[in-house]
Structures are given as structure tokens and as C-alpha cells.
N, C-alpha and C. Protein backbone atom coordinates (compact mmCIF):
# COMPACT_ATOMS: atom_id res chain seq x y z
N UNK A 1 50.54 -10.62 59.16
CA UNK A 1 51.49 -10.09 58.20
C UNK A 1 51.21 -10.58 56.79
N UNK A 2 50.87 -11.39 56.64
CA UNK A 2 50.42 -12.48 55.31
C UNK A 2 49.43 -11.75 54.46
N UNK A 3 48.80 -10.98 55.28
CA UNK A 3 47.28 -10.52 54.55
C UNK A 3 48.11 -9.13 54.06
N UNK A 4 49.19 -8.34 54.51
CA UNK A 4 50.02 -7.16 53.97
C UNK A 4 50.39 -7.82 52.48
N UNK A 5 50.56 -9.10 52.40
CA UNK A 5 51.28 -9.59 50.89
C UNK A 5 50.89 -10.23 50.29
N UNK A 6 49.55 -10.78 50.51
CA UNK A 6 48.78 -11.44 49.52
C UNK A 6 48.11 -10.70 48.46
N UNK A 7 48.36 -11.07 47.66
CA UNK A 7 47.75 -10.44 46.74
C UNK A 7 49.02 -9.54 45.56
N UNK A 8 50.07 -9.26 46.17
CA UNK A 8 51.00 -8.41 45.49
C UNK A 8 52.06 -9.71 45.48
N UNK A 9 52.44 -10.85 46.63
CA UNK A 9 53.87 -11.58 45.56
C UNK A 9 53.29 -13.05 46.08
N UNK A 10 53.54 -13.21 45.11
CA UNK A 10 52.94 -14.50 44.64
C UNK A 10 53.32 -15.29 45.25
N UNK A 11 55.25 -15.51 45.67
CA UNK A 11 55.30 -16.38 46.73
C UNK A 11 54.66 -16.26 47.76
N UNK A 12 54.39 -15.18 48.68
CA UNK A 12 53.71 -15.51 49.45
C UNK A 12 52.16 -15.97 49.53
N UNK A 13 51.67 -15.77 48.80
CA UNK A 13 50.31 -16.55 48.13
C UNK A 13 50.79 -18.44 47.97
N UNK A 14 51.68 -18.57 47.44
CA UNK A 14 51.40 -20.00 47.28
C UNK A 14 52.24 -20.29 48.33
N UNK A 15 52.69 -19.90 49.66
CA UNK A 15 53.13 -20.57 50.82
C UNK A 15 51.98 -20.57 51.61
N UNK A 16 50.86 -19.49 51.49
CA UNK A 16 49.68 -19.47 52.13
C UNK A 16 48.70 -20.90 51.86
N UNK A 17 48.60 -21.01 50.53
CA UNK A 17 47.72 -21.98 49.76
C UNK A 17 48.27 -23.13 50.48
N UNK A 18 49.78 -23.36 50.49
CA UNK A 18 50.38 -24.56 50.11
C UNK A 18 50.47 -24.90 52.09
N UNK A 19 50.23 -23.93 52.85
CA UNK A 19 50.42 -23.91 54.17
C UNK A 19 48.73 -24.77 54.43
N UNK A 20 47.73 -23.70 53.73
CA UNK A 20 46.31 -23.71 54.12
C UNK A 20 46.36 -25.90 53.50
N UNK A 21 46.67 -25.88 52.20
CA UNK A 21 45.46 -27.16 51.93
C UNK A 21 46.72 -28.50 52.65
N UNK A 22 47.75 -28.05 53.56
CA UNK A 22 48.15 -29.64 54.69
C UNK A 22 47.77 -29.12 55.74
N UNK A 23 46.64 -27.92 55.64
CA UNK A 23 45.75 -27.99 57.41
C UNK A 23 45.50 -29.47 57.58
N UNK A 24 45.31 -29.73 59.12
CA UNK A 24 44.44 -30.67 59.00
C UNK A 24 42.76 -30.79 59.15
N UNK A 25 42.39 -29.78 59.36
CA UNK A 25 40.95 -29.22 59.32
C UNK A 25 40.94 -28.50 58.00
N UNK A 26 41.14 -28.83 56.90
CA UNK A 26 40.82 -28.02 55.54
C UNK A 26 39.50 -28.97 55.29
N UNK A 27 39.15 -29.44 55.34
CA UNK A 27 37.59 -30.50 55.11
C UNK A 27 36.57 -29.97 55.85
N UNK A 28 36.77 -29.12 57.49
CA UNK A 28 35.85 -28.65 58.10
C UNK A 28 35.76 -27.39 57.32
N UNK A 29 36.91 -26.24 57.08
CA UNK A 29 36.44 -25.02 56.09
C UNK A 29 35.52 -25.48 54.75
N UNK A 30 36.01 -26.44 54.13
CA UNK A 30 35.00 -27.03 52.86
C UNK A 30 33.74 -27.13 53.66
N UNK A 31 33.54 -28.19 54.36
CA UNK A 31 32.03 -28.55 54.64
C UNK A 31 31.15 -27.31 55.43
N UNK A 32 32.57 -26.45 56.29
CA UNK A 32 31.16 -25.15 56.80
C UNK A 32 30.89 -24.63 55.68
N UNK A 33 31.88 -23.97 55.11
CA UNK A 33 31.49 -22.96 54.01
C UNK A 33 30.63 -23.47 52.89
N UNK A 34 30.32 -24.40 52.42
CA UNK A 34 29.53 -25.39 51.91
C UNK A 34 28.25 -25.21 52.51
N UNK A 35 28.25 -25.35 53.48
CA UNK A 35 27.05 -25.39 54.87
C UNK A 35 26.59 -23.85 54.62
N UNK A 36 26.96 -23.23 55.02
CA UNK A 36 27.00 -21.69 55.38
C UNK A 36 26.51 -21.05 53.90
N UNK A 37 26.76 -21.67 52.94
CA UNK A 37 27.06 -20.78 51.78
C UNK A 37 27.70 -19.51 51.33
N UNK A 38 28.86 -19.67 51.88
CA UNK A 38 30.00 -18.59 51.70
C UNK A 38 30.31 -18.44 50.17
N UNK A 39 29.86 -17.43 49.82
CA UNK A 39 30.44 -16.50 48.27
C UNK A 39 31.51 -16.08 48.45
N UNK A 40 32.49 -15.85 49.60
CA UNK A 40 33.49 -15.12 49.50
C UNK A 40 34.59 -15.39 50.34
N UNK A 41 35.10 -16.60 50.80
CA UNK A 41 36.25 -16.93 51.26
C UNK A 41 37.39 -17.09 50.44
N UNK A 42 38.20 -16.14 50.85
CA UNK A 42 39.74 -15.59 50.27
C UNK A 42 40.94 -15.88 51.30
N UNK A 43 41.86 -15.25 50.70
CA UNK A 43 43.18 -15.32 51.61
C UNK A 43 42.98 -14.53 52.79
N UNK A 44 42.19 -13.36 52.97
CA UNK A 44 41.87 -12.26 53.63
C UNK A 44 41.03 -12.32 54.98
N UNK A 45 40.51 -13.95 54.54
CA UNK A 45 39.48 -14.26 55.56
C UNK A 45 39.79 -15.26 56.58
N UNK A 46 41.16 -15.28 56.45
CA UNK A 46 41.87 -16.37 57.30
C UNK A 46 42.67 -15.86 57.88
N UNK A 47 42.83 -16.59 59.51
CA UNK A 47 44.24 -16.00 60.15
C UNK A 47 44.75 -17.17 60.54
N UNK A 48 46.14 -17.17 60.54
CA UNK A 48 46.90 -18.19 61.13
C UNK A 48 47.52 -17.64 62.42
N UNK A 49 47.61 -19.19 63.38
CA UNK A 49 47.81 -19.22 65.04
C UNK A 49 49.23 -19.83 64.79
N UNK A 50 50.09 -20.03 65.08
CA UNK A 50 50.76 -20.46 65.35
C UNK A 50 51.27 -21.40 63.96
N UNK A 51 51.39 -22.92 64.43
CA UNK A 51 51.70 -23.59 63.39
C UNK A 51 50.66 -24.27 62.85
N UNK A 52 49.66 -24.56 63.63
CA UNK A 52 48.62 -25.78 63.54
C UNK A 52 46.83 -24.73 63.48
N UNK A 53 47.07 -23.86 64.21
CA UNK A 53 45.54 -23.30 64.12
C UNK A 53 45.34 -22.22 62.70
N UNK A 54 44.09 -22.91 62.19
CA UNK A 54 43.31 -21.53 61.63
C UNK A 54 42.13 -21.21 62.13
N UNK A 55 41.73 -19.44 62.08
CA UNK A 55 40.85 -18.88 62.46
C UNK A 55 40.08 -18.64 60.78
N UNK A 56 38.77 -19.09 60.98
CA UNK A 56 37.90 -18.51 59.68
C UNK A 56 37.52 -16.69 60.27
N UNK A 57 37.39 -15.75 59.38
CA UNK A 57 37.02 -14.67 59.87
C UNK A 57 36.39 -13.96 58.67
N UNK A 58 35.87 -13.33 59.12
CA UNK A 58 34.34 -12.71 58.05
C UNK A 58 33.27 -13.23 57.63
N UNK A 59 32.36 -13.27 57.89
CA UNK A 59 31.60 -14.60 57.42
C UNK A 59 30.24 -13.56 56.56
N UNK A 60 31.00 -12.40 56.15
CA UNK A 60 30.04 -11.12 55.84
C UNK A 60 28.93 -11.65 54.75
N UNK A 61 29.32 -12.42 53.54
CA UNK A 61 29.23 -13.29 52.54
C UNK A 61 28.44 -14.27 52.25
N UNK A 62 28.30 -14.99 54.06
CA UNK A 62 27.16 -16.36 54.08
C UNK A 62 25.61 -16.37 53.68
N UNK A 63 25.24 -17.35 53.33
CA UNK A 63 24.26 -17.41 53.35
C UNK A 63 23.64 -16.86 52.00
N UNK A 64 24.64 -17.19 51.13
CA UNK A 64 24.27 -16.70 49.86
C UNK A 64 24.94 -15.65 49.55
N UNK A 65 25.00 -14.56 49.95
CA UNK A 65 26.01 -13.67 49.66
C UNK A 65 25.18 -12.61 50.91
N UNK A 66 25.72 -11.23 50.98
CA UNK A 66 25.79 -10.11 51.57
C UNK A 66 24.11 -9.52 52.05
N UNK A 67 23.70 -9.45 50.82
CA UNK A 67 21.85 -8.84 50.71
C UNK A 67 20.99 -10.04 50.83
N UNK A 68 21.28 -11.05 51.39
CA UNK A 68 20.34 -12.67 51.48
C UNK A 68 18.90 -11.86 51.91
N UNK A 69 18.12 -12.72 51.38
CA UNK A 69 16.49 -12.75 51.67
C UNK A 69 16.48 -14.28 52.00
N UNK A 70 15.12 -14.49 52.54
CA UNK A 70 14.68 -15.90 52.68
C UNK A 70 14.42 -16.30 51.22
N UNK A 71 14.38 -15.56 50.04
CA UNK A 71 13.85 -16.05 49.14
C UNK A 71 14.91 -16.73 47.78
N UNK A 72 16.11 -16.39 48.63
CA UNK A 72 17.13 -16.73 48.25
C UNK A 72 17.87 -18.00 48.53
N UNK A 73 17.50 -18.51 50.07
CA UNK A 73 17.82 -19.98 50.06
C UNK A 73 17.09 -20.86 49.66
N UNK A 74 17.89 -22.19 48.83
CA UNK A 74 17.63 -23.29 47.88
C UNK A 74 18.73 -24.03 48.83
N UNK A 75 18.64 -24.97 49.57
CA UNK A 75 19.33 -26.15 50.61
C UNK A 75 20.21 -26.86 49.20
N UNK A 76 19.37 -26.75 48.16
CA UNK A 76 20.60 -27.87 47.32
C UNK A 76 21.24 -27.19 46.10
N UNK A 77 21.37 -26.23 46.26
CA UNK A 77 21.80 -25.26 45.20
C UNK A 77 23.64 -24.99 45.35
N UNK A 78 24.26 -24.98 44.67
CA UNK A 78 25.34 -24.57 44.38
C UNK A 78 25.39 -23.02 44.12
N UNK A 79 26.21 -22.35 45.51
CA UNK A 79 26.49 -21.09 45.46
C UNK A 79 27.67 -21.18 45.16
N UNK A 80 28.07 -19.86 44.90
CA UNK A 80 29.48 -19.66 44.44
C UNK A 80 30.78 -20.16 45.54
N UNK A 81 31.69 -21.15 45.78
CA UNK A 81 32.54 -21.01 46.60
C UNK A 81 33.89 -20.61 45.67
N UNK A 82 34.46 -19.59 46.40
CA UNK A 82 35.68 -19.00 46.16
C UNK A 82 36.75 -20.05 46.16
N UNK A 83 36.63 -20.69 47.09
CA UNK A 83 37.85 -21.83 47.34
C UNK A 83 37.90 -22.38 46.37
N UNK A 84 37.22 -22.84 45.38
CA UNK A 84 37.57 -23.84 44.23
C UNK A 84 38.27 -22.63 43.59
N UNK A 85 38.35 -21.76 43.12
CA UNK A 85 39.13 -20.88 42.06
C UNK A 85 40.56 -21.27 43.26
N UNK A 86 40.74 -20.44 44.14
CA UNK A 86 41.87 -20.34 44.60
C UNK A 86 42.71 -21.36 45.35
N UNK A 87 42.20 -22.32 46.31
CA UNK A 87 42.49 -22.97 47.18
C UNK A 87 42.34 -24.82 46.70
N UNK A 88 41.71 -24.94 45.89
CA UNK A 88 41.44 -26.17 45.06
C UNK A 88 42.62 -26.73 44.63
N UNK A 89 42.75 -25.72 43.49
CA UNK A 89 44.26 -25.97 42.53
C UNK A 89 44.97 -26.73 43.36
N UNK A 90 45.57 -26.12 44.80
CA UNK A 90 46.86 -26.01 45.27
C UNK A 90 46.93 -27.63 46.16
N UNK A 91 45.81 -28.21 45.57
CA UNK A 91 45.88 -29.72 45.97
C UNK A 91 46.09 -30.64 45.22
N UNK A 92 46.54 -31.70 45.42
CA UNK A 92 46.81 -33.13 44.64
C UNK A 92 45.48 -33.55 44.31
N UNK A 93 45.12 -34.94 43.89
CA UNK A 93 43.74 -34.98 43.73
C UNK A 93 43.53 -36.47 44.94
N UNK A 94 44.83 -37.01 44.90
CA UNK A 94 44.79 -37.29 46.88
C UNK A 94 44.28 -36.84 47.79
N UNK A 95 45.20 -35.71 47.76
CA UNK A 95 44.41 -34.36 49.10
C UNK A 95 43.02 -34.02 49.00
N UNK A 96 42.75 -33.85 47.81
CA UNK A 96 41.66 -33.38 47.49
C UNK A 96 40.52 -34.27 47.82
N UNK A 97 40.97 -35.75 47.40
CA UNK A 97 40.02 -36.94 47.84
C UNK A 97 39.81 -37.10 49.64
N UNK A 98 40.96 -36.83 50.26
CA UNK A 98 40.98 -36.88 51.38
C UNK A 98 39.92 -35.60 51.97
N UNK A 99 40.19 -34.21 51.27
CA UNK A 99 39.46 -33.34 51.67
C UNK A 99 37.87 -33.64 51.33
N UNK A 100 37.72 -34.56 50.53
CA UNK A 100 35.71 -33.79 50.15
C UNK A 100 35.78 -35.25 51.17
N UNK A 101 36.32 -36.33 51.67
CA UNK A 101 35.88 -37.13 52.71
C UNK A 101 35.23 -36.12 53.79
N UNK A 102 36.79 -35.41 54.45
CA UNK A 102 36.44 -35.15 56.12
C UNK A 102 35.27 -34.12 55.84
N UNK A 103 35.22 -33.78 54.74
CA UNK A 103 34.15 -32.18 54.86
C UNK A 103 32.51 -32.93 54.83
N UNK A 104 32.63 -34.70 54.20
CA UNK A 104 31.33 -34.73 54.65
C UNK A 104 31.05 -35.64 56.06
N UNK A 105 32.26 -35.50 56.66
CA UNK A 105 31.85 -35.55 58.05
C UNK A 105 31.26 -34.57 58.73
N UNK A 106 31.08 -33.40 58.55
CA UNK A 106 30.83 -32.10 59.45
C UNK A 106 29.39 -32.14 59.23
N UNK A 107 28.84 -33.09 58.59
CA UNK A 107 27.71 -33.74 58.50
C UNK A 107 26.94 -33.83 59.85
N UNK A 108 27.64 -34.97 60.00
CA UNK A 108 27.43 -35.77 62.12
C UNK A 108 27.38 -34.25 63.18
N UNK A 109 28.34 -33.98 62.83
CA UNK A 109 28.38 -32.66 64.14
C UNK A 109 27.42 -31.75 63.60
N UNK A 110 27.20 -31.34 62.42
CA UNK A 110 26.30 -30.40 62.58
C UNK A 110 24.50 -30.61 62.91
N UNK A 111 24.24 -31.87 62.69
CA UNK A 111 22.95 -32.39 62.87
C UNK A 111 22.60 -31.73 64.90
N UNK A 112 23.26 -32.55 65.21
CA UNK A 112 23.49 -32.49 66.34
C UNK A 112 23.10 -30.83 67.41
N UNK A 113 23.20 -29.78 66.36
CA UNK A 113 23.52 -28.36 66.23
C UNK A 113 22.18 -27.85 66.53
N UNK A 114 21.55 -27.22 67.45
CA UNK A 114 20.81 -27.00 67.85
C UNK A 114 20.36 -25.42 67.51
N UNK A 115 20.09 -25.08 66.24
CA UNK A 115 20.02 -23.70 65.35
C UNK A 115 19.35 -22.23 66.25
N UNK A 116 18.02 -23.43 66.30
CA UNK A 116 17.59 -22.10 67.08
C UNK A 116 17.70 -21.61 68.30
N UNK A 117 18.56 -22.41 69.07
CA UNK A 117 19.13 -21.96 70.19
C UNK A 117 20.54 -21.16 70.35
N UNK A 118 21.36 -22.05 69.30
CA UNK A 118 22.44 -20.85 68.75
C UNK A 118 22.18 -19.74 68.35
N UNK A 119 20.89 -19.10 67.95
CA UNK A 119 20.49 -18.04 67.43
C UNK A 119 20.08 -16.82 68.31
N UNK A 120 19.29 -18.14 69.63
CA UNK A 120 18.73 -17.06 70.64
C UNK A 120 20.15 -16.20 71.04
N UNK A 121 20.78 -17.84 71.64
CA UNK A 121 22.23 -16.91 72.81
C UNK A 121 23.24 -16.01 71.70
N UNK A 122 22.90 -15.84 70.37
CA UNK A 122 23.84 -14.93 69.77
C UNK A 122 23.22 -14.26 69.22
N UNK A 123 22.15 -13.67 70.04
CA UNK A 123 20.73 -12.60 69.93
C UNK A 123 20.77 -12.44 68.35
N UNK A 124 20.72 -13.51 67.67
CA UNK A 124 20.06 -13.30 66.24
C UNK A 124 18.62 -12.84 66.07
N UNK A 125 18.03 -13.78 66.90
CA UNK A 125 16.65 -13.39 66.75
C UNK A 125 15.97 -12.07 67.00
N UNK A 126 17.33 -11.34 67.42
CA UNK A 126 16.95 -9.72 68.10
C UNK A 126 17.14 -8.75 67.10
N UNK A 127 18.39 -8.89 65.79
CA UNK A 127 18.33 -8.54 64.55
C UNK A 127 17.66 -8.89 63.24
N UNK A 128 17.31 -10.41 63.65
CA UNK A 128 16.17 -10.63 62.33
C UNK A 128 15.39 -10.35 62.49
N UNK A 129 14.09 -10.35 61.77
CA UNK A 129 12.70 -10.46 62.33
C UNK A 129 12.27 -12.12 62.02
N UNK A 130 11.25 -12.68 63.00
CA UNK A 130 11.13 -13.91 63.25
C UNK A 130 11.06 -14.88 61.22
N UNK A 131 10.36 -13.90 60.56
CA UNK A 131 10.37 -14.90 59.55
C UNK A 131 11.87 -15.13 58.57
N UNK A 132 12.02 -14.09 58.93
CA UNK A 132 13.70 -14.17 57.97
C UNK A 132 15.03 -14.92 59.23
N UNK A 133 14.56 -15.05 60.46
CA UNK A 133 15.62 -15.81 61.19
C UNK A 133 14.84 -17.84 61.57
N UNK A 134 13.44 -17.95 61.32
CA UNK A 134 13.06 -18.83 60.70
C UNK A 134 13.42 -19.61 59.65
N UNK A 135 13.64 -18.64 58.12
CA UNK A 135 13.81 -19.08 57.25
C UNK A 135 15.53 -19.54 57.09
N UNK A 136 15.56 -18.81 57.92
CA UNK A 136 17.58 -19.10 57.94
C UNK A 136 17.63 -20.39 58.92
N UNK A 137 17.29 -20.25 59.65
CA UNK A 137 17.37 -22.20 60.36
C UNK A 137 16.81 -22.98 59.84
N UNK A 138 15.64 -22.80 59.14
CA UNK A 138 15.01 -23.65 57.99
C UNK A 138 16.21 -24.22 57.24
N UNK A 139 17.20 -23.26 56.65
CA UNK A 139 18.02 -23.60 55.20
C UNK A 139 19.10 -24.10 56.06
N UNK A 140 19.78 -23.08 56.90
CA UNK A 140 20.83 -24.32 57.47
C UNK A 140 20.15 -25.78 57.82
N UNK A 141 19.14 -25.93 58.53
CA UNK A 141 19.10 -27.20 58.70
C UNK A 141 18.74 -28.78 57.41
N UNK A 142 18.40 -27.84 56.46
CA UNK A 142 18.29 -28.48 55.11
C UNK A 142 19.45 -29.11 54.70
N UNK A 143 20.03 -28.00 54.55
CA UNK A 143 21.12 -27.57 53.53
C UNK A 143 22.61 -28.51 53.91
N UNK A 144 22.57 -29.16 55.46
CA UNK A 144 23.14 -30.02 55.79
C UNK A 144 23.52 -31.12 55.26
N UNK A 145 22.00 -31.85 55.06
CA UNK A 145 22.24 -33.12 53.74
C UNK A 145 22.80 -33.06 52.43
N UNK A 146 23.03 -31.64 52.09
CA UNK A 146 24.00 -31.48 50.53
C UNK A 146 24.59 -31.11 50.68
N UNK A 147 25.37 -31.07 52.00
CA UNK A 147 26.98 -30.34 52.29
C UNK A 147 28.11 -31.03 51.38
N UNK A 148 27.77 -32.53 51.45
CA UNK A 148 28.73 -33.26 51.06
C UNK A 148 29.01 -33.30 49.60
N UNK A 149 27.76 -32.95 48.63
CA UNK A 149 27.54 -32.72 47.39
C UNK A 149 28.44 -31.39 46.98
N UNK A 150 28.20 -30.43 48.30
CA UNK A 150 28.22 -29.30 47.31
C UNK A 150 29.63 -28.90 48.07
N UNK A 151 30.25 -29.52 49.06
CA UNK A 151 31.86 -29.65 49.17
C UNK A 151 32.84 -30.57 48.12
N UNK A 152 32.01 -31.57 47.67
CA UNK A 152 32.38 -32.00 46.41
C UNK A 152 32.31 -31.19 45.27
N UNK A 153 31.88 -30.71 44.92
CA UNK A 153 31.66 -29.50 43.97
C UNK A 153 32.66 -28.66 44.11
N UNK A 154 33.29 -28.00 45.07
CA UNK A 154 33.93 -26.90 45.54
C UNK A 154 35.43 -27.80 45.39
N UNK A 155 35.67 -29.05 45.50
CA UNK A 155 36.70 -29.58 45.09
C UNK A 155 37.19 -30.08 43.80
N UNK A 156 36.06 -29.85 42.96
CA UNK A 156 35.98 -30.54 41.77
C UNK A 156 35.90 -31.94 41.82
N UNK A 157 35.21 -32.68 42.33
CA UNK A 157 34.98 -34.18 42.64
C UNK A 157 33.42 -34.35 41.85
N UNK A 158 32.92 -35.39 41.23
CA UNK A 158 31.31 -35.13 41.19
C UNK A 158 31.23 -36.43 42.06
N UNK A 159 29.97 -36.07 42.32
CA UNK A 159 29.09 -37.20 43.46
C UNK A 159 28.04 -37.84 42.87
């Protein structure tokens, strides 16, 4: 219902914001989307479960944006994240400190992340062709070590 009124009244926009940044997983959306290089996470791209769950949804955006080439990932580059325009603000600089912490935890778990096997069983490798689904586990697995930089960034924190 939320996504019918975002965008047209404002209260409901800042009950969304103000709902989204006391998630307690708002540090894992920083550090994937960070990770991922999401250009385009909005209000639109989120669903709420109940009281406690969010669902991330669309991920149309990653990886630089929409038309990605391999020639487009840079592991330490600052892509555009949306969340600092919208979702930033609506934090203290407490929260905010608390948030660029947990987001560079997603650090640990993602090492761990076994790319090109996630790729086989979600027949990526059947839509890429081998050098452009290469070059994409290449950059995620880079791009890991500056999550924490560039989730700091997305919070307005410098590192």
C-alpha cells in the first residue's frame, strides 16, 4: 500500500524513511547495495513484512547501473547510491555511525560467498557469456574490500 503513496504525501514518505532507518538490518541494505553497486534504490524498491522484515526488490540497477559492460566495473569507485539523497537525511548522525559500522560487517559474510557457484545454480552463466559473467565475479569479489568505504560515503561519513 505504501508504494500507492509515496511519492504524492509526504507523510507517508517520512513514516517510510523514519520506519526504514530503525530497521535493524539498515547496515546490510548499505553494505549490499554498496557491494552490488545499486544506482537506484528508492522507496519503490522495498517491501515491508510485517513489523520487523524488509524485502530488497529490483535489483534492475546493479552493478553500475542498467546497460553494465565489464568495462564499466572499477571495485573502488563510487557509484551513484540513491540512499544518501533520500534515506541518509532521515538519520541522526548516531544512527548513522551505527549504520556505516554494521554495513562494514557484510564484509565477513560476503568473503565467505562463493560467486561463481551462486552464478552457476542461478543459471547466470547461461545469460552471460563467460567473459562478461567472469568479469562480474571478478568485481564483486574486489569490490568487497571497499564496501566499507563506499557505505561510508553513502552515509556521509569519510573514512
Amino acid at each position: 500500500m505504501a508504494q500507492l503513496y509515496v511519492g504524492k504525501d509526504a507523510t507517508v514518505q517520512r513514516k517510510v524513511r523514519e520506519r526504514l532507518s530503525k530497521w535493524s538490518r539498515i547496515g546490510d541494505l548499505y553494505g549490499f547495495d554498496s557491494w552490488i553497486a545499486n544506482t537506484d534504490r528508492h522507496e519503490h524498491n522495498l517491501l515491508f513484512s510485517g513489523d520487523k522484515d524488509v524485502w530488497l526488490i529490483d535489483h534492475g540497477h546493479c552493478f553500475t547501473g542498467p546497460k553494465w559492460t565489464p568495462t564499466n566495473f572499477d571495485p573502488t569507485k563510487v557509484y551513484s547510491n540513491k540512499l544518501k539523497g533520500w534515506l541518509t537525511p532521515a538519520m541522526s548522525d548516531d544512527r548513522r555511525n551505527e549504520v556505516v559500522t554494521a554495513a562494514a560487517e557484510i564484509c565477513e559474510r560476503i568473503k565467505h560467498v562463493n560467486l561463481q557457484r551462486i552464478g552457476e545454480l542461478n543459471r547466470v552463466v547461461d545469460i552471460l557469456d563467460s567473459g562478461d559473467f567472469n568479469a562480474l565475479v571478478d568485481f564483486l569479489a574486489k569490490r568487497n574490500a571497499h564496501v566499507p568505504r563506499l557505505a561510508a560515503d553513502a552515509l556521509n561519513f569519510i573514512v
